[in-house]
C-alpha atoms as a PDB file:
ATOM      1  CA  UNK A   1       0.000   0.000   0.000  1.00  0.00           C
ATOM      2  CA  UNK A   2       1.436   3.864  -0.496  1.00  0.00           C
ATOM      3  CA  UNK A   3       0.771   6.004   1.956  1.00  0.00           C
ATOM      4  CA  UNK A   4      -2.886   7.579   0.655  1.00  0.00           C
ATOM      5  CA  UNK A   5      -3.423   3.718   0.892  1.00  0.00           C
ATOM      6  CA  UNK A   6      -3.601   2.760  -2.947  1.00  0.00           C
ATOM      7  CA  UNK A   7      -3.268  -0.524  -3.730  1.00  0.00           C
ATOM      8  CA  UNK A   8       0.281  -0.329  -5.347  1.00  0.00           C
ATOM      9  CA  UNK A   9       0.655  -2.633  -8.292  1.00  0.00           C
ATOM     10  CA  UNK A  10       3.638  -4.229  -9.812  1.00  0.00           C
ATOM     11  CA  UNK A  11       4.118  -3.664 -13.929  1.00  0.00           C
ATOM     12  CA  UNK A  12       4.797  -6.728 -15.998  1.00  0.00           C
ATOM     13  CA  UNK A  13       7.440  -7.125 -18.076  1.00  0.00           C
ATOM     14  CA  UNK A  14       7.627  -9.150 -21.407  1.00  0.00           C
ATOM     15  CA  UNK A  15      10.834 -11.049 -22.985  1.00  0.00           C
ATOM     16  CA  UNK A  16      10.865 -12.568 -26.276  1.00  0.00           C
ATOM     17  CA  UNK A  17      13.546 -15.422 -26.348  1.00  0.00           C
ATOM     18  CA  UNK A  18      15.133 -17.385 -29.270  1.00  0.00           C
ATOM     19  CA  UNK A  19      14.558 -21.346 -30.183  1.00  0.00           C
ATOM     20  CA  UNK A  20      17.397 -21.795 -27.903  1.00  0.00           C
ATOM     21  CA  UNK A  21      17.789 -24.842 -25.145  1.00  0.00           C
ATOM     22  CA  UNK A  22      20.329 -24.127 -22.595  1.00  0.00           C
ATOM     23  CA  UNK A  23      20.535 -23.671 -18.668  1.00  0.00           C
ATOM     24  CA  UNK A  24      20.051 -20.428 -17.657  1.00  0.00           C
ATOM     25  CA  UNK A  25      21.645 -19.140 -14.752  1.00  0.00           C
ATOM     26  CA  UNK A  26      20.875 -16.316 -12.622  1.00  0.00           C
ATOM     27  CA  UNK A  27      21.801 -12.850 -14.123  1.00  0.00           C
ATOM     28  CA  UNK A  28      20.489 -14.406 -17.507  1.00  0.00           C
ATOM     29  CA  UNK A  29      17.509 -12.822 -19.170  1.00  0.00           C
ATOM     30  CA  UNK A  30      16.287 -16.139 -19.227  1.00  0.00           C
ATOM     31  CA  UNK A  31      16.150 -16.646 -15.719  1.00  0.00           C
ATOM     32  CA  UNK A  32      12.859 -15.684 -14.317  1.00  0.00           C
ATOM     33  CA  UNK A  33      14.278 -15.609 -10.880  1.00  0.00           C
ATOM     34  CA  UNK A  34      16.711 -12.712 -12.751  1.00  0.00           C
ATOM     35  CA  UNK A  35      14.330 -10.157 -11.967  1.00  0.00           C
ATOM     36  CA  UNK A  36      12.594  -9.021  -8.949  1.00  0.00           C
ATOM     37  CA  UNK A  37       9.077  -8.534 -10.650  1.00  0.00           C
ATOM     38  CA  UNK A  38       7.040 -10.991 -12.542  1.00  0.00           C
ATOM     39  CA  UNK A  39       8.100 -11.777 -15.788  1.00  0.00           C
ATOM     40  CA  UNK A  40       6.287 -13.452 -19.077  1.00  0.00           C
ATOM     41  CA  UNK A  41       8.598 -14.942 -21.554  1.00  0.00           C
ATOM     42  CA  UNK A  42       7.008 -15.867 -25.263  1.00  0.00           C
ATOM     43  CA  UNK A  43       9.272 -17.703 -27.551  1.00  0.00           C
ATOM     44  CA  UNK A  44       9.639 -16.903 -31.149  1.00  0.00           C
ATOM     45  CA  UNK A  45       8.982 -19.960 -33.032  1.00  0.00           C
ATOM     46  CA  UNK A  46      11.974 -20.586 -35.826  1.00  0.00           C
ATOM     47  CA  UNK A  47      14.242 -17.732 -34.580  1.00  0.00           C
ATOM     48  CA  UNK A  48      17.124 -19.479 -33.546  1.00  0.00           C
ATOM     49  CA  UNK A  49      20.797 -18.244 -32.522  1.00  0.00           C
ATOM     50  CA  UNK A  50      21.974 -18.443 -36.009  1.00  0.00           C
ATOM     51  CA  UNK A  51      19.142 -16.993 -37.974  1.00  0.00           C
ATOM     52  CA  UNK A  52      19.237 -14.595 -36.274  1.00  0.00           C
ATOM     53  CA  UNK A  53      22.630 -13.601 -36.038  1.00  0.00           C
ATOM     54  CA  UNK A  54      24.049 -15.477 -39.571  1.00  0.00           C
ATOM     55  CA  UNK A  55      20.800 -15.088 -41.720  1.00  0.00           C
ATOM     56  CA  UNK A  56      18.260 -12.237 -41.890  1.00  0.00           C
ATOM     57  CA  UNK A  57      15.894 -12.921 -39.156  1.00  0.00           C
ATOM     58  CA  UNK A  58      12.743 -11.297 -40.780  1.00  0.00           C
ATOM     59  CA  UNK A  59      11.470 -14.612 -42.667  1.00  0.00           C
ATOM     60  CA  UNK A  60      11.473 -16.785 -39.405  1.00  0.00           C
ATOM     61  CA  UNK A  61       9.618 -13.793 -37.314  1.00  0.00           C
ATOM     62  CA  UNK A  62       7.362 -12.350 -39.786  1.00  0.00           C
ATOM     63  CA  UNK A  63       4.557 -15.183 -39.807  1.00  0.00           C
ATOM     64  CA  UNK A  64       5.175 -15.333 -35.393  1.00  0.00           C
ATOM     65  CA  UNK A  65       3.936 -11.224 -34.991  1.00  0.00           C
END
């Protein structure tokens, strides 16, 4: 509560990850326990490390948005 006694709410944040499979330790984006607010994570279906670093990501994302 804040002091005039409003009901203080905490903002959600949203993270889009890659098609990637690896532990994530804390400090990593990845890590929900990372951050000290809730967190919603969506993964982008067919954007994986290499598209989009190697290739142009746009024709694995475009269809996912």
């Amino acid at each position: 509560m804040t002091r005039d006694n409003r009901m203080q709410t905490a903002a959600t944040v949203g993270i889009l990850m890659l098609e990637t499979r690896f532990p994530r330790v804390f400090g990593d984006i990845g890590n929900p326990q990372t951050w000290p607010f809730p967190v919603h994570y969506r993964m982008v279906r067919g954007a994986t490390a290499d598209k989009v670093v190697c290739d142009d990501p746009r024709p694995a994302t475009a269809s996912t948005f």
